[in-house]
N, C-alpha and C. Protein backbone atom coordinates (compact mmCIF):
# COMPACT_ATOMS: atom_id res chain seq x y z
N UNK A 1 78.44 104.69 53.12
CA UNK A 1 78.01 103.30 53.31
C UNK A 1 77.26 103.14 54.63
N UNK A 2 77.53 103.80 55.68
CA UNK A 2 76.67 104.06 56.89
C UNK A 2 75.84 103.94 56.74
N UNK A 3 75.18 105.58 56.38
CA UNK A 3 74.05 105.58 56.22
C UNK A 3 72.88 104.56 55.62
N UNK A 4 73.55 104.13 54.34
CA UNK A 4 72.78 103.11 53.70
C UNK A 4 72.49 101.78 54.29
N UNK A 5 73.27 101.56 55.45
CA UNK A 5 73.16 100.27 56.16
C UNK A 5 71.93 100.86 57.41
N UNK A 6 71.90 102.10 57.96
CA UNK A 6 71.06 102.60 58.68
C UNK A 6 69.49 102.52 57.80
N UNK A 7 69.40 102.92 56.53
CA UNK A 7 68.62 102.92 56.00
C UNK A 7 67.69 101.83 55.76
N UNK A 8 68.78 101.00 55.45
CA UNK A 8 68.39 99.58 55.04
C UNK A 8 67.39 98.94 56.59
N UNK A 9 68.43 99.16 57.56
CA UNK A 9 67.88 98.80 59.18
C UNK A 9 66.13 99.17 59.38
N UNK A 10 66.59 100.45 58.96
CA UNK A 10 64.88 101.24 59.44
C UNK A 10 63.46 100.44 58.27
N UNK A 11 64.16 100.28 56.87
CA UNK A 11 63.33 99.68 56.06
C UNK A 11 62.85 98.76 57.17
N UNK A 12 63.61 97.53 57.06
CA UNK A 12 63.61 96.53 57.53
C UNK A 12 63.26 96.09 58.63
N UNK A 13 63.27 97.25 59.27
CA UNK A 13 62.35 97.40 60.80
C UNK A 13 60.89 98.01 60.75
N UNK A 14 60.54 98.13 59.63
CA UNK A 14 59.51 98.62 59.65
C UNK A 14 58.72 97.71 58.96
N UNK A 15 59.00 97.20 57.80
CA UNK A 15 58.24 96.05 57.14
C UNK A 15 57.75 94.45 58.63
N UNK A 16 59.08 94.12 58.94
CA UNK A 16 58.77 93.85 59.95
C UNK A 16 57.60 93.85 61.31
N UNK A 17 57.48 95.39 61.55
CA UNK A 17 56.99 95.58 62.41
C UNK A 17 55.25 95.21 61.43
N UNK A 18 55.27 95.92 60.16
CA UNK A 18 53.78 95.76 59.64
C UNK A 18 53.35 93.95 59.71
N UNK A 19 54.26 93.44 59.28
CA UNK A 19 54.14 92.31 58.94
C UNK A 19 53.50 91.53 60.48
N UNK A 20 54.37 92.06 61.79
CA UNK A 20 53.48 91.74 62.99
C UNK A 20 52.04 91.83 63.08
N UNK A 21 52.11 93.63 62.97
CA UNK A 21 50.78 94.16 63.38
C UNK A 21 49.85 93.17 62.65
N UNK A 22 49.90 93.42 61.00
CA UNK A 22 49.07 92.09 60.68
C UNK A 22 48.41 90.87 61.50
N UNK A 23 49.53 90.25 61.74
CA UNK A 23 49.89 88.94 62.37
C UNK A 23 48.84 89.40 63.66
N UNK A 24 48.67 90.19 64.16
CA UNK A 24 48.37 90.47 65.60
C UNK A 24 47.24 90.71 66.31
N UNK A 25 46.54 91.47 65.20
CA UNK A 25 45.65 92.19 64.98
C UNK A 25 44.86 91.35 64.18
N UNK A 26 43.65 90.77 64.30
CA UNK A 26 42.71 90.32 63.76
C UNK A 26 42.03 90.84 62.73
N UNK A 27 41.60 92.16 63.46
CA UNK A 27 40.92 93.34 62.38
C UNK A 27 41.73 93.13 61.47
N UNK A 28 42.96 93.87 61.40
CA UNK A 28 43.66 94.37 60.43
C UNK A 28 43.81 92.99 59.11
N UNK A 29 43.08 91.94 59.47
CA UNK A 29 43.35 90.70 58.77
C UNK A 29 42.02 90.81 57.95
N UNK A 30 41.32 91.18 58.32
CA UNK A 30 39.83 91.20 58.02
C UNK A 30 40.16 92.40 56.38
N UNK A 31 40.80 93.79 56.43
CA UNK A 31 41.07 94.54 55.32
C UNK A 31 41.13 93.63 53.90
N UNK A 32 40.91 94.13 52.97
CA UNK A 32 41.50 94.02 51.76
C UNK A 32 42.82 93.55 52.10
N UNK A 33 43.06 92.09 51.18
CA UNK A 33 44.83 91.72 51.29
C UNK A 33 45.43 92.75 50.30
N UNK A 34 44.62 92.61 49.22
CA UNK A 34 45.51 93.34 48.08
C UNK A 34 45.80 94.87 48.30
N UNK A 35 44.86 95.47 49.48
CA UNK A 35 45.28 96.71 49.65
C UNK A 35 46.76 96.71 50.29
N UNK A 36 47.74 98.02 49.82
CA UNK A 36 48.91 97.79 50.53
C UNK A 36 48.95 99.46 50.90
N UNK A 37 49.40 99.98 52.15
CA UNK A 37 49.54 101.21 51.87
C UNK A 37 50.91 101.74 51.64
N UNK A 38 50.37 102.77 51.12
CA UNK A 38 51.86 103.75 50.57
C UNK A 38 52.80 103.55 51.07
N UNK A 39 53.48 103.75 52.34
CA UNK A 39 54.49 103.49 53.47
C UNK A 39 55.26 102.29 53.15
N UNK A 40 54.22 101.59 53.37
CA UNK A 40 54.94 99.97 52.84
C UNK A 40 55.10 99.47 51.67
N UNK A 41 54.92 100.23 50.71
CA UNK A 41 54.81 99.86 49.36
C UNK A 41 56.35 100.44 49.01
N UNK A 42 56.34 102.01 49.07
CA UNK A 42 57.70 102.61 49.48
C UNK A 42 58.92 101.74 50.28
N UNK A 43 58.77 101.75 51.48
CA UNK A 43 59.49 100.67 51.95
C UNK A 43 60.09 99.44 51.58
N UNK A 44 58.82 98.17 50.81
CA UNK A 44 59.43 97.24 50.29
C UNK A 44 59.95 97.43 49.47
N UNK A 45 59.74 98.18 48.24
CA UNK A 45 60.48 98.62 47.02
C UNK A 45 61.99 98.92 47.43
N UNK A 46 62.31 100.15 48.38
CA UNK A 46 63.48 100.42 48.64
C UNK A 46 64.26 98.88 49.17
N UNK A 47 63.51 98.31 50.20
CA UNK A 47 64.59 97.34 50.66
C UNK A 47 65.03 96.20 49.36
N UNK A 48 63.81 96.36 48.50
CA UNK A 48 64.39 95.10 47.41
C UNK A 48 65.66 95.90 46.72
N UNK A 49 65.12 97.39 46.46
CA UNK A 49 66.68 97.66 45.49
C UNK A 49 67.75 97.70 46.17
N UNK A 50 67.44 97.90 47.40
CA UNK A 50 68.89 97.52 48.77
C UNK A 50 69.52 96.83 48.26
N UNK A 51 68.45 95.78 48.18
CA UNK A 51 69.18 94.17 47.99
C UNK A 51 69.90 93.75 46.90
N UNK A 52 69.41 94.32 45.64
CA UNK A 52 70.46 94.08 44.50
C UNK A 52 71.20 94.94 44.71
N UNK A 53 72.70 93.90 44.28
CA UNK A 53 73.51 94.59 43.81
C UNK A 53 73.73 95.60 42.77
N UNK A 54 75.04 96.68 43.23
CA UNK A 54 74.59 97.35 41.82
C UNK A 54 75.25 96.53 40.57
N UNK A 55 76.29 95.79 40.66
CA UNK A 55 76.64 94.84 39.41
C UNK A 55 75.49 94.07 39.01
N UNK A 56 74.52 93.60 39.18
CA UNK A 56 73.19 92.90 38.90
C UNK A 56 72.36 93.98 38.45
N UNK A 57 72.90 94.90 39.00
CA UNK A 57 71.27 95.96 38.29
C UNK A 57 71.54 96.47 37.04
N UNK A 58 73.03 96.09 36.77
CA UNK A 58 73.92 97.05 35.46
C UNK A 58 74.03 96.07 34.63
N UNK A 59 73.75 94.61 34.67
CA UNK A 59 74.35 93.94 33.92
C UNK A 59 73.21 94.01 32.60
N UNK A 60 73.58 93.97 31.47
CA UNK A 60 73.22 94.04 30.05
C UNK A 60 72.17 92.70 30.10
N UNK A 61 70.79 92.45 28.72
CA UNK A 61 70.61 91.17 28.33
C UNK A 61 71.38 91.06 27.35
N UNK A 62 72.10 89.86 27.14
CA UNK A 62 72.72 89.33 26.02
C UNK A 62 71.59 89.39 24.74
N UNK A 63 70.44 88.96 25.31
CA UNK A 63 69.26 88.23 23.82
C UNK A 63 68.58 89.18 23.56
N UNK A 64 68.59 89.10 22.57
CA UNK A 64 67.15 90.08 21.57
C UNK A 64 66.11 89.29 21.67
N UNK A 65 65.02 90.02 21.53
CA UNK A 65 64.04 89.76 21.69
C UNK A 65 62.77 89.29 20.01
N UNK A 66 63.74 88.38 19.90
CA UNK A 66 63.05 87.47 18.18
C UNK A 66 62.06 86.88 18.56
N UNK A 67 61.40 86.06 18.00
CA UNK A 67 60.05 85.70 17.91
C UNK A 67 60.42 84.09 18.81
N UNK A 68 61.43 83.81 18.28
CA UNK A 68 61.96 82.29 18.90
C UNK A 68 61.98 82.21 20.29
N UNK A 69 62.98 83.53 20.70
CA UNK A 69 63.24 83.32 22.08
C UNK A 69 62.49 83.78 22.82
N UNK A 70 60.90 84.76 22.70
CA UNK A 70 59.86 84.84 23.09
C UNK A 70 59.07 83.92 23.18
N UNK A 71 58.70 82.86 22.09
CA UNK A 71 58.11 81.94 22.44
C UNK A 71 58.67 81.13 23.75
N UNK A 72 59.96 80.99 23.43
CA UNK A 72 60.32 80.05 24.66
C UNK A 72 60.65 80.28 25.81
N UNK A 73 60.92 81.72 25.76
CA UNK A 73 60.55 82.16 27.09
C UNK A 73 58.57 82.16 27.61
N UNK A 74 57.96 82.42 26.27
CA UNK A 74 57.06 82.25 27.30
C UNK A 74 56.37 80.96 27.61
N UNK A 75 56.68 80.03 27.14
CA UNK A 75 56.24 78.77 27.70
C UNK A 75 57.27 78.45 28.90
N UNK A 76 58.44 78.51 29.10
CA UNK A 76 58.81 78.83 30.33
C UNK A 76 58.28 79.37 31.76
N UNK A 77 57.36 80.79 31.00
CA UNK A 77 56.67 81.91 31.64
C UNK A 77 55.63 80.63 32.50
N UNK A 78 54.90 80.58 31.36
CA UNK A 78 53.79 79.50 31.36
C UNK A 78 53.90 78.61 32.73
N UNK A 79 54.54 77.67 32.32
CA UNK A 79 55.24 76.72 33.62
C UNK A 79 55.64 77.15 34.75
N UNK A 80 56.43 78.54 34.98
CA UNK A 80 57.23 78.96 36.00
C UNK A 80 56.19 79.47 36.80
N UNK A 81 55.69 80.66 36.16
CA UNK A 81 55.71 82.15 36.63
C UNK A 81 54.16 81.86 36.64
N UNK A 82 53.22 81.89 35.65
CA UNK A 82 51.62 82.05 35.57
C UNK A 82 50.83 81.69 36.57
N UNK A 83 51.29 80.81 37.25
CA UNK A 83 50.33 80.49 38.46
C UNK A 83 50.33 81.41 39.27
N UNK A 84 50.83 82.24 39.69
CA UNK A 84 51.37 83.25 40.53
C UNK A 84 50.87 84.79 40.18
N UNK A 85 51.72 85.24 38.82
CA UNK A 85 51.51 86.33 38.00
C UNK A 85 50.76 86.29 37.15
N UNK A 86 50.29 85.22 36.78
CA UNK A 86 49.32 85.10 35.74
C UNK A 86 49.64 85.15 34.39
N UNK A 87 48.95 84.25 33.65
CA UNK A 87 49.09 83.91 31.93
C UNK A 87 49.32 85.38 31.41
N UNK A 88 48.57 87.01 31.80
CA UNK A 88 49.13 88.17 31.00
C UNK A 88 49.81 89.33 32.06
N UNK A 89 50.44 88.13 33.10
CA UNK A 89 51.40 89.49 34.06
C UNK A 89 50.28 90.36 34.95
N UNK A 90 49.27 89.93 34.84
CA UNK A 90 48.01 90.99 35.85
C UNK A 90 48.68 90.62 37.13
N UNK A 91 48.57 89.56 37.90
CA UNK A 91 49.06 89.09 38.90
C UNK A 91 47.72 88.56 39.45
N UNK A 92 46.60 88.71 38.56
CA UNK A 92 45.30 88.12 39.34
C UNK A 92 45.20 86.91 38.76
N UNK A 93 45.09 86.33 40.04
CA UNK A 93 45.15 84.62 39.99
C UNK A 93 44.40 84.36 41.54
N UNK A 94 44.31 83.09 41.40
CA UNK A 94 43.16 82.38 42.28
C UNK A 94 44.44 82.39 43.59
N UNK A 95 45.57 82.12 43.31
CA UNK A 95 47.00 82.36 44.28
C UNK A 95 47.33 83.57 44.82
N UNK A 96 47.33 84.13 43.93
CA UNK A 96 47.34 85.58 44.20
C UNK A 96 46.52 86.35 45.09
N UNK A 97 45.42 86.26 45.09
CA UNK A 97 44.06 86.82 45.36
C UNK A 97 44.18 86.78 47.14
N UNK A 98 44.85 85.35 47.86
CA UNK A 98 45.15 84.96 48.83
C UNK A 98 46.47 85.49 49.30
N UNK A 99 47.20 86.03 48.48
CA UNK A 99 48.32 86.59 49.59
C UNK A 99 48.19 88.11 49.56
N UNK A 100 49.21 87.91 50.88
CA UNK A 100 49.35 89.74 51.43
C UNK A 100 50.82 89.77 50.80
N UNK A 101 51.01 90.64 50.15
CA UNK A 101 50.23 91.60 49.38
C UNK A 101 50.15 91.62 48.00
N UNK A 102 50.33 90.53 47.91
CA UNK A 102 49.84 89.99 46.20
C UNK A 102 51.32 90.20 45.43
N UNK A 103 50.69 89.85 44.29
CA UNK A 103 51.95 89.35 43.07
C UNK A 103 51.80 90.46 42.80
N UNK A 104 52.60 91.45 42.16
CA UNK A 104 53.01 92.48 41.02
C UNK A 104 52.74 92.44 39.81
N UNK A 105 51.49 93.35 39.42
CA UNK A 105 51.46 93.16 38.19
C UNK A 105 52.56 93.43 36.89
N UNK A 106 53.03 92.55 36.62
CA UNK A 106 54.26 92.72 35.49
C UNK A 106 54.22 94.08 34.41
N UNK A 107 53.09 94.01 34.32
CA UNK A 107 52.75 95.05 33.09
C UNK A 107 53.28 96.61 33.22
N UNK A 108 53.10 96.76 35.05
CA UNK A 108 52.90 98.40 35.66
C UNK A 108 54.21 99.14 35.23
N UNK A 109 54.53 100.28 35.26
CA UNK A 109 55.94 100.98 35.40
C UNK A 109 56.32 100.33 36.66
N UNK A 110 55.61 100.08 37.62
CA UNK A 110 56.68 99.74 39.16
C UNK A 110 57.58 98.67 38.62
N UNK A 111 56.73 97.72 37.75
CA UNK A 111 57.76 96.55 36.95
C UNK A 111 58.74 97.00 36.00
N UNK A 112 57.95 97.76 35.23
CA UNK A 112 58.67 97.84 33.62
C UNK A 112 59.81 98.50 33.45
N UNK A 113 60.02 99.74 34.78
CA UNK A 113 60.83 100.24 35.23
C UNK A 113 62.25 99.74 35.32
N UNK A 114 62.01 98.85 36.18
CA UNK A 114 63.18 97.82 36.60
C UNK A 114 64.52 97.71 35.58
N UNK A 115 65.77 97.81 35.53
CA UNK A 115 66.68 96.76 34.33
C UNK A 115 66.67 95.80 34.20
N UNK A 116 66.90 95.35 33.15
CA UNK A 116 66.65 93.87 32.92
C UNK A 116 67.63 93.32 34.38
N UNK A 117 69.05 93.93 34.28
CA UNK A 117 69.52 93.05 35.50
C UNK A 117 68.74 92.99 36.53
N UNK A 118 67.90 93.72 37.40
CA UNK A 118 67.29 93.70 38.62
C UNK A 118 66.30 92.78 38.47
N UNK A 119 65.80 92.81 36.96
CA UNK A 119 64.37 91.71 36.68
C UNK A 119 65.21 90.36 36.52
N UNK A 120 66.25 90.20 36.47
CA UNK A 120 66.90 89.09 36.46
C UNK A 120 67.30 88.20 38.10
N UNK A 121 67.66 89.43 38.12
CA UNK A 121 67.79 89.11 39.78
C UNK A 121 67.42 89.06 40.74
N UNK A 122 66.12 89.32 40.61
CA UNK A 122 64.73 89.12 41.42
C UNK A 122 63.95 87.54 40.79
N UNK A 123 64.12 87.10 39.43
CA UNK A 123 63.81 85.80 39.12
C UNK A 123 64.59 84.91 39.40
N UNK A 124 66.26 85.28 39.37
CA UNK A 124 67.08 84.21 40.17
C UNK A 124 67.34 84.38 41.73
N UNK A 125 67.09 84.97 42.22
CA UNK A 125 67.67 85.17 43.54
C UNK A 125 66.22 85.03 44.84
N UNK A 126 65.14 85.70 44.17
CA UNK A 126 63.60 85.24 44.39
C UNK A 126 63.56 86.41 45.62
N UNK A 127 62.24 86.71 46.27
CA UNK A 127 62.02 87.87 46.91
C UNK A 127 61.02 86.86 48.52
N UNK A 128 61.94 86.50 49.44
CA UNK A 128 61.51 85.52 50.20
C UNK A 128 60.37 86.27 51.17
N UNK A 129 60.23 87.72 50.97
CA UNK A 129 59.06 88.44 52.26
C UNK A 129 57.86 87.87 51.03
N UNK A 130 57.93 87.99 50.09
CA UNK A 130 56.83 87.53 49.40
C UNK A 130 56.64 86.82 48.27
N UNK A 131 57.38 85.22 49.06
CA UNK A 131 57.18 84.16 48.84
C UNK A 131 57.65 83.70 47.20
N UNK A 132 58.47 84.67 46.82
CA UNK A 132 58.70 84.36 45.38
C UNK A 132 60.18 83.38 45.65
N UNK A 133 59.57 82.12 44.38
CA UNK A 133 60.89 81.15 44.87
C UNK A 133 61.97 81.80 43.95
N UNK A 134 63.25 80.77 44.38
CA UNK A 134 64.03 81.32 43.64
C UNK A 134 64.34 80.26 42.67
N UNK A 135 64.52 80.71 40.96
CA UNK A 135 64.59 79.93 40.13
C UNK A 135 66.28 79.86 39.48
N UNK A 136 67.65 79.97 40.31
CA UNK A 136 68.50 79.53 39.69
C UNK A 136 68.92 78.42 40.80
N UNK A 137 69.75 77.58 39.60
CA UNK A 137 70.37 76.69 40.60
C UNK A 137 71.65 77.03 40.53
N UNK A 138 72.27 76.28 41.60
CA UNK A 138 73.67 76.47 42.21
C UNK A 138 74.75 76.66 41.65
N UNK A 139 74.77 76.01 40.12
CA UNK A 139 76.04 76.35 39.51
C UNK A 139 75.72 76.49 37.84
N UNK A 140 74.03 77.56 38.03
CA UNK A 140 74.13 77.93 36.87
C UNK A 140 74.08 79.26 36.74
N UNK A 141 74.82 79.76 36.46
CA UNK A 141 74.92 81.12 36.62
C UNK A 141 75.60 81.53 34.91
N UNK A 142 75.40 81.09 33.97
CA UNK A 142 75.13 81.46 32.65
C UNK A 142 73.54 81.08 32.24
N UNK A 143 72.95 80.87 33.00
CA UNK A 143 71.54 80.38 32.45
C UNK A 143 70.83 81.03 31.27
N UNK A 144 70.26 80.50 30.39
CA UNK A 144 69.60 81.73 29.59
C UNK A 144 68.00 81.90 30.03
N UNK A 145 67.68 81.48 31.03
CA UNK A 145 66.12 81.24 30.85
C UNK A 145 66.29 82.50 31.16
N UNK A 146 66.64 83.07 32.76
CA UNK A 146 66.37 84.09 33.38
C UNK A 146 66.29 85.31 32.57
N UNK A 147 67.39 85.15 31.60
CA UNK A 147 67.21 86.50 30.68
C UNK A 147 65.94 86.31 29.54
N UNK A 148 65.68 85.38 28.96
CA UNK A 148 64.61 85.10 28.11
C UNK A 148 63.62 85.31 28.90
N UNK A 149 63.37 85.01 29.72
CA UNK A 149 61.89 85.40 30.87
C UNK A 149 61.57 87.17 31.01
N UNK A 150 63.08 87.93 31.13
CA UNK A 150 63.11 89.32 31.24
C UNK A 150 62.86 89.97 29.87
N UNK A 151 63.19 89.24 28.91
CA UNK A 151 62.47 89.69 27.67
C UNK A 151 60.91 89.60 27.17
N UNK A 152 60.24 88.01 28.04
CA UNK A 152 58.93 88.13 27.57
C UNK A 152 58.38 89.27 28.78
N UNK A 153 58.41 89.44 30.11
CA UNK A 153 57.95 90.08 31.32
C UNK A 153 58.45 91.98 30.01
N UNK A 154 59.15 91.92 29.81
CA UNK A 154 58.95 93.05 28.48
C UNK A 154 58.21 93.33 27.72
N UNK A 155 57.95 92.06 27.36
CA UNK A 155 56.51 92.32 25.58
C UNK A 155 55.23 92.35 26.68
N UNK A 156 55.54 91.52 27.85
CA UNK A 156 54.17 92.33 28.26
C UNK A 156 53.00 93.85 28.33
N UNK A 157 54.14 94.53 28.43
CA UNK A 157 53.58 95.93 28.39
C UNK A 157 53.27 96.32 27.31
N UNK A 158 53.52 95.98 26.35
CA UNK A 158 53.06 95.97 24.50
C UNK A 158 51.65 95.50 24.35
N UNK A 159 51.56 94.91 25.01
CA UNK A 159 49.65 94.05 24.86
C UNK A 159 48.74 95.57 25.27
N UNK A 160 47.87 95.81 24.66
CA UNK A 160 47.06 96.70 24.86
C UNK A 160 45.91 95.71 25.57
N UNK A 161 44.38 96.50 26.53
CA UNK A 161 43.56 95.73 26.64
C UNK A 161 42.87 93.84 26.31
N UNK A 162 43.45 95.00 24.97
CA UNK A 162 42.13 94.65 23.63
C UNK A 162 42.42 93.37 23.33
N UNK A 163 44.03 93.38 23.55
CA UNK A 163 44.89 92.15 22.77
C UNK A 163 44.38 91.12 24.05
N UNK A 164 45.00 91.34 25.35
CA UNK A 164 44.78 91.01 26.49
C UNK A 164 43.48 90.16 26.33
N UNK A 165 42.66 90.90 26.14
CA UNK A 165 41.17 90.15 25.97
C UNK A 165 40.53 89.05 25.08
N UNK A 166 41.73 89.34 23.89
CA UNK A 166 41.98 87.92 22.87
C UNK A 166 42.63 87.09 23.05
N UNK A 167 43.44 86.78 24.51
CA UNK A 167 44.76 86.41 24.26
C UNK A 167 43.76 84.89 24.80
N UNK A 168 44.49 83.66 24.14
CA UNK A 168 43.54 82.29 24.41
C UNK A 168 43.74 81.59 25.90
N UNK A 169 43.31 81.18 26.26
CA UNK A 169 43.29 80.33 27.83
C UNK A 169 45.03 79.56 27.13
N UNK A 170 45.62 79.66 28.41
CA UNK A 170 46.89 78.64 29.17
C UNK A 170 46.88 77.84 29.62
C-alpha cells in the first residue's frame, strides 16, 4: 500500500507540475491543445485508475443492452454528454476543440477498454483535472442512467465510419 500511495504522489506531482508549466509559459500555450504528450497521457490515465476503487471497477452492469434501454440511454447521452463528447463519442466539438486536453474519444480502446464499473464511475463521480462534471446525486446511488449511458458509450464502437457518416444531426 506504500508504494501505491508513493506512486500515486509522483503521478500527481507531475500532472501538476505540467499543468503549471502550461500556465507559465506562454509558448507552450501557443502548441496544439489537443496535442498531449505520452508522459502525461500515461500519467493521467494511471492517476484516474488510482482513483477508482477496485469495488467500482468490479462492479457488474445489471442492464442488457435492448433496443429500449439504448434508446434511452442515448437521449440521455444526447442531453448530458454530446456537447462535450459529441453526438458519435469523437470528442470533436466546438467545446472540446478549446480545452487542454480535450474530451476522450469514446470510441478508442483507451475508452472501450475500461469496465463498465470504471465507465460508471468516472460518469458518476466526474474527472475534476478535466472538467468533467459529476452526474450523480447525493442519495442516488441505485441510479440506472449511469449504467444505461455505459451501455450506449458501448454501441459506440460498433458504428463503423460509414454508419458514423449517416448518422442524422442532434
Amino acid at each position: 500500500m506504500k508504494f501505491r500511495k508513493i506512486v500515486l504522489l509522483l503521478v500527481i506531482a507531475v500532472v501538476v507540475y505540467r499543468r503549471l508549466f502550461r500556465r507559465a509559459h506562454p509558448v507552450a500555450r501557443l502548441h496544439n491543445r489537443s496535442r498531449t504528450f505520452a508522459l502525461e497521457t500515461v500519467v493521467a490515465r494511471a492517476a484516474r485508475n488510482f482513483a477508482i476503487p477496485r469495488k467500482a471497477r468490479l462492479e457488474p452492469n445489471p442492464w442488457k443492452p435492448t433496443p429500449d434501454v439504448l434508446r434511452e440511454a442515448r437521449e440521455s447521452y444526447i442531453d448530458r454528454c454530446a456537447v462535450c463528447h459529441a453526438p458519435d463519442g469523437s470528442g470533436q466539438t466546438n467545446v472540446g476543440r478549446n480545452e487542454y486536453p480535450g474530451f476522450p474519444d469514446l470510441r478508442l480502446p483507451q475508452s472501450q477498454n475500461l469496465t463498465d464499473g470504471q465507465l460508471r464511475y468516472i460518469i458518476r463521480s466526474g474527472v475534476p483535472a478535466h472538467r468533467h462534471a459529476r452526474w450523480a446525486k447525493p442519495h442516488d446511488e441505485q441510479s440506472d442512467d449511469s449504467w444505461k449511458l455505459v451501455l450506449y458509450i458501448r454501441s459506440l464502437r460498433n458504428l463503423t465510419s460509414e454508419e458514423r457518416a449517416q448518422q442524422p444531426p442532434r
